[in-house]
C-alpha atoms as a PDB file:
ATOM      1  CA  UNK A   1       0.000   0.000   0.000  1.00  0.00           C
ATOM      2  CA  UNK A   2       1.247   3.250  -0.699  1.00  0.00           C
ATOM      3  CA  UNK A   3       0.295   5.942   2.045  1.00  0.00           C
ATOM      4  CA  UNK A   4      -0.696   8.202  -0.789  1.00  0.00           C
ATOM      5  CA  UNK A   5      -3.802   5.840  -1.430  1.00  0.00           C
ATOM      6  CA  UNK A   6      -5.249   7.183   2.009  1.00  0.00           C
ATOM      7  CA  UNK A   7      -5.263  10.688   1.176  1.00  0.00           C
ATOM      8  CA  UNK A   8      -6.823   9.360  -2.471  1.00  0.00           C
ATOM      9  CA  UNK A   9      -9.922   8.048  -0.522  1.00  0.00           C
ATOM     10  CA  UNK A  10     -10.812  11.090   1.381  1.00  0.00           C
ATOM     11  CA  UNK A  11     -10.327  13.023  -1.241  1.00  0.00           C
ATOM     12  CA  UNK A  12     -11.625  11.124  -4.484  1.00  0.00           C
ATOM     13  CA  UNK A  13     -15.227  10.399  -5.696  1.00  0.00           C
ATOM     14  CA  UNK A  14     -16.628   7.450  -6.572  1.00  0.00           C
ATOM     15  CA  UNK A  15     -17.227   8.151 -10.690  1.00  0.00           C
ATOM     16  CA  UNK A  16     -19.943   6.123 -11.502  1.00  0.00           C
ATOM     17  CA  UNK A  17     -22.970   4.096 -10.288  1.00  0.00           C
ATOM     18  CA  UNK A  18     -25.900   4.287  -6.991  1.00  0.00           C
ATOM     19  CA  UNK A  19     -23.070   6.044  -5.418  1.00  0.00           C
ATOM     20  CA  UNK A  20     -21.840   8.406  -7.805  1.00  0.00           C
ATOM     21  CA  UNK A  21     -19.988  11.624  -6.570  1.00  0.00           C
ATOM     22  CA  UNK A  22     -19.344   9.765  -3.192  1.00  0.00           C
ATOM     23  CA  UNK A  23     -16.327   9.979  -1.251  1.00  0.00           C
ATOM     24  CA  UNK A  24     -14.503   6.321  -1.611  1.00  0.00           C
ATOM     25  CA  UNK A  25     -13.827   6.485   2.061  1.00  0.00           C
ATOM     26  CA  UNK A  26     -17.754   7.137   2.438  1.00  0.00           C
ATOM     27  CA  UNK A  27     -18.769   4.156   0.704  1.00  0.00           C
ATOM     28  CA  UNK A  28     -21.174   1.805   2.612  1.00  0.00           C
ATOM     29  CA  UNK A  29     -19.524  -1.257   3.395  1.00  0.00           C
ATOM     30  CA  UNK A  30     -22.366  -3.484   1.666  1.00  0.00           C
ATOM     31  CA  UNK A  31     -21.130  -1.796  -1.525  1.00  0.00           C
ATOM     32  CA  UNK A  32     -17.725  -2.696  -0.905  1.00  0.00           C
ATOM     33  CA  UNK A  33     -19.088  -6.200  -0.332  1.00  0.00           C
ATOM     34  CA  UNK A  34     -20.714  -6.563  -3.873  1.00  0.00           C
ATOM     35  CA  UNK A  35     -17.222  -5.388  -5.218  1.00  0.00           C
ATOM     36  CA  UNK A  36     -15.632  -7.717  -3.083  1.00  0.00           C
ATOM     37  CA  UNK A  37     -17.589 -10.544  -4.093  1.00  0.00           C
ATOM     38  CA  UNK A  38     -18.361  -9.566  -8.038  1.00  0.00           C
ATOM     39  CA  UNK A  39     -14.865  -8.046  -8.804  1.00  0.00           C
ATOM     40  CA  UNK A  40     -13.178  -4.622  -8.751  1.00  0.00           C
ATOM     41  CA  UNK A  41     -13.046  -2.459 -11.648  1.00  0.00           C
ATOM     42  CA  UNK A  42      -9.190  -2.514 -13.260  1.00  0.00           C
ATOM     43  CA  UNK A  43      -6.750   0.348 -12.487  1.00  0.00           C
ATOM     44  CA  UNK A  44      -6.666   2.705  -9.991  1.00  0.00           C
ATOM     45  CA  UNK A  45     -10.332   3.148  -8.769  1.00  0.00           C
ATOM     46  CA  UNK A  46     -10.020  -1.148  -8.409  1.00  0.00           C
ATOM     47  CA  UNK A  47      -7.049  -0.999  -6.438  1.00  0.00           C
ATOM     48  CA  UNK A  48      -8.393   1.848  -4.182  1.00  0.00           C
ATOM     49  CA  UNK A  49     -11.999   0.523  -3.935  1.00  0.00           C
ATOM     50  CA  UNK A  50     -10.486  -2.872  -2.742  1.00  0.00           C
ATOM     51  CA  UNK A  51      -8.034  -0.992  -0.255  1.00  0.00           C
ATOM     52  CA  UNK A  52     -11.529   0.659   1.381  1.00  0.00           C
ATOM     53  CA  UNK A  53     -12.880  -2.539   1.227  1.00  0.00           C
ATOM     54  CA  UNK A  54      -9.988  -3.982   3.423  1.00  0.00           C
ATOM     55  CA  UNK A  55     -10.008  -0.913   5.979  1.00  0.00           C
ATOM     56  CA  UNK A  56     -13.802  -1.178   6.527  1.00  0.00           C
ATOM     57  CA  UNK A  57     -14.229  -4.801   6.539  1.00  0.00           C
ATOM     58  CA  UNK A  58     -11.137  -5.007   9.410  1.00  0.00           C
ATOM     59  CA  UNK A  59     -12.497  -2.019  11.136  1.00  0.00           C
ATOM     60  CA  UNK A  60     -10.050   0.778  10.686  1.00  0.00           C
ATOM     61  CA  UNK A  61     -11.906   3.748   9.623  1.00  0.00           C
ATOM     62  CA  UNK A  62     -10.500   5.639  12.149  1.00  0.00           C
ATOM     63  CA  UNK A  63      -7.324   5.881   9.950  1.00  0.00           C
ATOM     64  CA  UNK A  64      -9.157   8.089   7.705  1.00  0.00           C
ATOM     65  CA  UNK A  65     -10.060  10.646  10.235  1.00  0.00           C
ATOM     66  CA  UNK A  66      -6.900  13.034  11.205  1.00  0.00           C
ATOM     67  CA  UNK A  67      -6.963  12.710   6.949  1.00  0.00           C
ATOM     68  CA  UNK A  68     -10.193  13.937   6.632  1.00  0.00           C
ATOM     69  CA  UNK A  69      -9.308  17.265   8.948  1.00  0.00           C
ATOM     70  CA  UNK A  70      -6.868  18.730   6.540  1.00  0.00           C
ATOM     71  CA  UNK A  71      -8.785  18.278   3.474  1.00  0.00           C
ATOM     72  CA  UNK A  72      -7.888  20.695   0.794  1.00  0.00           C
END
């Protein structure tokens, strides 16, 4: 993981779908779920969406919070 991909998540929308313009690190963790189980899109948004997944599913949200407070 690159540390990077945590600032990516607070920052970055989710581009397409029932959760379009969504924060990535606001995804519900159902949704994460269906990716889980179905697949991840290729590239970047795969990578990242699976990298939520992981941090949701093991409980570590909290990571995301002192990123979240210095939002651009």
């Amino acid at each position: 993981m690159n540390p990077e991909d945590l600032i990516k998540l607070v920052n970055q929308r989710m581009p397409y779908g029932k959760y379009q313009g969504r924060l990535l690190a606001d995804l519900p963790g159902h949704y994460l779920g269906w990716f889980a189980r179905e697949g991840f899109p290729k590239g970047e948004l795969g990578r990242l969406l699976a990298l939520m997944h992981e941090i949701d599913h093991n409980g570590l949200g909290e990571l995301l919070t002192p990123l979240r407070r210095h939002q651009p």
